[in-house]
N, C-alpha and C. Protein backbone atom coordinates (compact mmCIF):
# COMPACT_ATOMS: atom_id res chain seq x y z
N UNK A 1 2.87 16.57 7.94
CA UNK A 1 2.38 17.80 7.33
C UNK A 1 1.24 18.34 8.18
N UNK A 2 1.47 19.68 8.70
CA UNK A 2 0.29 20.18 9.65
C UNK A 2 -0.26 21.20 8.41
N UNK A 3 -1.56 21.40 9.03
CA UNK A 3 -2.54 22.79 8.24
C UNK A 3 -2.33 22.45 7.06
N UNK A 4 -2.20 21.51 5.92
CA UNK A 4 -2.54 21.05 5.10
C UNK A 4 -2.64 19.42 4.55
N UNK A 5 -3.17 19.11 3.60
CA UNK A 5 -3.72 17.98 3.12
C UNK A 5 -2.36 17.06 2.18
N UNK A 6 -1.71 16.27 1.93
CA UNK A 6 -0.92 16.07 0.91
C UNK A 6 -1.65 14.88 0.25
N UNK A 7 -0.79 14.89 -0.74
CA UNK A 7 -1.04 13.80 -1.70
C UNK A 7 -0.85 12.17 -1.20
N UNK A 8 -1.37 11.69 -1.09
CA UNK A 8 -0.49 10.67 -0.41
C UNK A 8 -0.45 9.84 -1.55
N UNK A 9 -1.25 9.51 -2.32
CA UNK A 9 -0.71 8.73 -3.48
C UNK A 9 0.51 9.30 -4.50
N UNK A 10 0.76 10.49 -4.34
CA UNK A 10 2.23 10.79 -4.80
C UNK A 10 3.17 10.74 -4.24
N UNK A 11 3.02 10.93 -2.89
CA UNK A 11 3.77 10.39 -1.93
C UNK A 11 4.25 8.91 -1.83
N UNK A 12 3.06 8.19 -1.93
CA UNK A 12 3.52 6.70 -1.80
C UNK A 12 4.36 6.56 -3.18
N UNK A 13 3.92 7.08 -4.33
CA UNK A 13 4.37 6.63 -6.03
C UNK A 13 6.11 7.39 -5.68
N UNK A 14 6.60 8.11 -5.19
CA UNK A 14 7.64 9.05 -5.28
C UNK A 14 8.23 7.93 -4.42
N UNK A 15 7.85 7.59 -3.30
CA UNK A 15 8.93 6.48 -2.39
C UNK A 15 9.29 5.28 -3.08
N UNK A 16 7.86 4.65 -3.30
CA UNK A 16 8.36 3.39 -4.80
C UNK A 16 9.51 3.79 -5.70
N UNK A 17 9.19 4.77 -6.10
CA UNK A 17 10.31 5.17 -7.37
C UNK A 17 11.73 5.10 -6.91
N UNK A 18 11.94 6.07 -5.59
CA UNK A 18 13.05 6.24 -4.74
C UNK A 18 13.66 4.63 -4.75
N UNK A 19 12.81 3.94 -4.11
CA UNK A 19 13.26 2.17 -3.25
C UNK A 19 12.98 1.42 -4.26
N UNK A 20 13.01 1.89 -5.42
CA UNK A 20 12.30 0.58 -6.70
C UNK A 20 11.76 -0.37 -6.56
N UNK A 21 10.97 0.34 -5.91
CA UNK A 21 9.50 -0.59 -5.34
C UNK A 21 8.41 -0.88 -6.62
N UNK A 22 7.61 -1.87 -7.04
CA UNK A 22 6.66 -2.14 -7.99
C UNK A 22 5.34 -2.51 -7.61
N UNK A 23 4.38 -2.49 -7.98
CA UNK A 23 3.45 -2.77 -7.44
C UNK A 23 2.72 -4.42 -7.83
N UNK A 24 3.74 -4.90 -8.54
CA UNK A 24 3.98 -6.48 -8.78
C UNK A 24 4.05 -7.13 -7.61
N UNK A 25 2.84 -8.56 -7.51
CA UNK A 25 2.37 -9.20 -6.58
C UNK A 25 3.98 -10.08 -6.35
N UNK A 26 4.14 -10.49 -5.29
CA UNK A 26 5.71 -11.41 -5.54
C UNK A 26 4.71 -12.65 -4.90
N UNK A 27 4.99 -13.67 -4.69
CA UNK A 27 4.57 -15.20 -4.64
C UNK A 27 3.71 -15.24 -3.51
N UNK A 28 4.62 -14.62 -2.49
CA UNK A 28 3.44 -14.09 -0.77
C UNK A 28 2.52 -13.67 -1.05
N UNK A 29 2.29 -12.73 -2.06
CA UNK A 29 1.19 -11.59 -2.29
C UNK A 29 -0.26 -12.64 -3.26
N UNK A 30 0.81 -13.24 -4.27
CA UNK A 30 -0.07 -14.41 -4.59
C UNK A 30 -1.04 -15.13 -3.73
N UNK A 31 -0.01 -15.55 -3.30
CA UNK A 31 -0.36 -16.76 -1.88
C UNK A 31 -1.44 -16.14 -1.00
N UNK A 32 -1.09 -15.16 -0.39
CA UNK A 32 -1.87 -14.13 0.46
C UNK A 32 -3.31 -13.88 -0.01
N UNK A 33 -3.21 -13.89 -1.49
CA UNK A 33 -4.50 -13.26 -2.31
C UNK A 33 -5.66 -14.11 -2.50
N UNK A 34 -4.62 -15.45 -2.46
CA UNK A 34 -5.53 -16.76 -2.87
C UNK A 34 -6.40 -17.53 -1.08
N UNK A 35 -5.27 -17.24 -0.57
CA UNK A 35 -6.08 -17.70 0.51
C UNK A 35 -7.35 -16.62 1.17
N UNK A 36 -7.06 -15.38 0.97
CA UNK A 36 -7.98 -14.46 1.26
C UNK A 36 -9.31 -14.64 0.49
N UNK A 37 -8.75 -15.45 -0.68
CA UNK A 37 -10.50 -15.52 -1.28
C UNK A 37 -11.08 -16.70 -0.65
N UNK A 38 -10.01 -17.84 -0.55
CA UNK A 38 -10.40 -18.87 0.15
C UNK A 38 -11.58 -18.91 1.36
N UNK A 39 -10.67 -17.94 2.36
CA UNK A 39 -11.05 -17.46 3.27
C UNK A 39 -13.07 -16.99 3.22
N UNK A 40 -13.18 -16.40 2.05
CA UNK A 40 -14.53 -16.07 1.29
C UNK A 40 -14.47 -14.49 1.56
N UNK A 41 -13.43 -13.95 1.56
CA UNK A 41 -13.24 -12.58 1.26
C UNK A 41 -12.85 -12.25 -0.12
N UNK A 42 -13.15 -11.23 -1.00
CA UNK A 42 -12.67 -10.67 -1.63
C UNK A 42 -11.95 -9.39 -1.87
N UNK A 43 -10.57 -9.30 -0.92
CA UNK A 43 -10.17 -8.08 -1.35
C UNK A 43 -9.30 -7.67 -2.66
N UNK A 44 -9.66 -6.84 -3.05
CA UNK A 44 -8.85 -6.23 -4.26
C UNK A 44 -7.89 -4.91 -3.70
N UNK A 45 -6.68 -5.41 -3.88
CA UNK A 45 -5.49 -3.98 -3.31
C UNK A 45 -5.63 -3.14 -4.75
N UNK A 46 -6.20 -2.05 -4.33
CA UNK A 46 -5.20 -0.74 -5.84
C UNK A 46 -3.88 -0.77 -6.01
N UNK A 47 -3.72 -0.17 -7.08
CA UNK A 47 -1.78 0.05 -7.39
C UNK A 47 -1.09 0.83 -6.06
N UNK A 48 -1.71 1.85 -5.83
CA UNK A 48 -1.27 2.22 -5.06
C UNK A 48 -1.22 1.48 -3.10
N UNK A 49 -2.29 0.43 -2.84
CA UNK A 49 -2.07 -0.21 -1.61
C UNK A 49 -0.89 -0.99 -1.93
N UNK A 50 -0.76 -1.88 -3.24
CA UNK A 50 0.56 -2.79 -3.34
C UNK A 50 1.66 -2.51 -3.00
N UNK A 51 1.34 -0.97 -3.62
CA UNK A 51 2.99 -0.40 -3.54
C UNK A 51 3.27 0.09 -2.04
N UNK A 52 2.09 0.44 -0.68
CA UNK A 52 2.26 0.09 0.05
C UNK A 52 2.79 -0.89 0.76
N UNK A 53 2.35 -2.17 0.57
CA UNK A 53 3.02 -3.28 0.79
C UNK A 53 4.14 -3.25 0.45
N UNK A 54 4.72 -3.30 -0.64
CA UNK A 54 5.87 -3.66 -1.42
C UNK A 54 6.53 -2.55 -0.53
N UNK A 55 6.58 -1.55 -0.22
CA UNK A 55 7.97 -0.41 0.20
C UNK A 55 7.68 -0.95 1.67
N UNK A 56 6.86 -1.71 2.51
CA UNK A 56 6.67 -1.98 3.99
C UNK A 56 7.80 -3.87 3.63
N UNK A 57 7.80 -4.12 2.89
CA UNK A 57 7.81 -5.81 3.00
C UNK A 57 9.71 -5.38 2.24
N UNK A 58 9.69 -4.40 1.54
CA UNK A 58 11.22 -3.68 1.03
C UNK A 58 12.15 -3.19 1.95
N UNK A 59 11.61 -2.73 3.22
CA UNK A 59 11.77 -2.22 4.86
C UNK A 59 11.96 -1.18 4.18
N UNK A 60 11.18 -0.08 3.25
CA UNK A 60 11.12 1.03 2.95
C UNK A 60 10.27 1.97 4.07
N UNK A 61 9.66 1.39 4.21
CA UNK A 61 9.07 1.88 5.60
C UNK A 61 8.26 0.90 6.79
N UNK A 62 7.58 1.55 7.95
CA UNK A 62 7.72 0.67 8.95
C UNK A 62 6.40 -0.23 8.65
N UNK A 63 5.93 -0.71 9.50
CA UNK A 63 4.76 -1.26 9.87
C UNK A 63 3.74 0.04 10.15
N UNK A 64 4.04 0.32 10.90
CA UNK A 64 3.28 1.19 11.13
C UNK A 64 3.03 2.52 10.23
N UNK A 65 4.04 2.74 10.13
CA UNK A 65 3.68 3.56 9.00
C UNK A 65 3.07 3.37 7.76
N UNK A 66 2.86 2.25 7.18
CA UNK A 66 2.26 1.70 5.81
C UNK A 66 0.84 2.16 6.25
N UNK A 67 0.49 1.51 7.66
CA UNK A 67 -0.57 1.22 8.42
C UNK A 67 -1.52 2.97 7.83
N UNK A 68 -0.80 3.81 8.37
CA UNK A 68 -1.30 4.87 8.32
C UNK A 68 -1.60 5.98 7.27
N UNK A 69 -0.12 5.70 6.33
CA UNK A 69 -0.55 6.07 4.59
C UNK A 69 -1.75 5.60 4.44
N UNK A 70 -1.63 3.83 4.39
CA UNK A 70 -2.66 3.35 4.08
C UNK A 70 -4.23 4.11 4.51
N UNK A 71 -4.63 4.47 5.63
CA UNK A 71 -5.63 4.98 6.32
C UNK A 71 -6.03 6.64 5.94
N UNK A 72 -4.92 7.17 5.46
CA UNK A 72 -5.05 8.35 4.99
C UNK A 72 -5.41 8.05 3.37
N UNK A 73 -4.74 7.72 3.08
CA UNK A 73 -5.29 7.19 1.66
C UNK A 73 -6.43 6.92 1.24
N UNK A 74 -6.78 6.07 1.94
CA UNK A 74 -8.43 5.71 2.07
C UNK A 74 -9.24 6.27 2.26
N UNK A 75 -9.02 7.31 3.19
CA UNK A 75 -10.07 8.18 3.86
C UNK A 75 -9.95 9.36 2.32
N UNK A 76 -8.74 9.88 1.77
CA UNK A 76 -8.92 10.32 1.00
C UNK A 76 -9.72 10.08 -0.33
N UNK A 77 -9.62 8.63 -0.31
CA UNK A 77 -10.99 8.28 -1.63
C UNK A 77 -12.20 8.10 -1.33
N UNK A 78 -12.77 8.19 -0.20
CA UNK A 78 -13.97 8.12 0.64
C UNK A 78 -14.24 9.31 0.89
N UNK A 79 -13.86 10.37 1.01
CA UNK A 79 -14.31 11.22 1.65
C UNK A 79 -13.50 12.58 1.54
């Protein structure tokens, strides 16, 4: 999208819906979550990063591309 801004969290929620994607942790995401605290991080994903994951780990979309929703996304709640 040039010369304007989109939604990207409706964007991401509209592709989930499409790929019946959920934003339900599956056992990796568990796993992933637990060692990250381990680690002595605490991240917390929103509904909407999961469902990132989930449509990237669904091969709903690429790597890279999650990468960059993701980054737009963010920047959109920051700023």
């Amino acid at each position: 999208m040039t010369g304007q801004k989109r939604n990207v969290e409706e964007y991401v929620r509209a592709l989930a819906s499409a790929g019946g994607v959920t934003p339900e942790e599956d056992a990796y995401g568990r796993m992933a979550h637990v060692l990250t605290k381990l680690s002595g991080d605490d991240v917390e994903l929103d509904e909407v990063e999961r469902l990132l994951v989930g449509l990237k780990r669904n091969g709903v979309i690429a790597k890279t591309e999650m990468l960059m929703l993701q980054l737009e996304y963010l920047s959109g709640k920051c700023g």
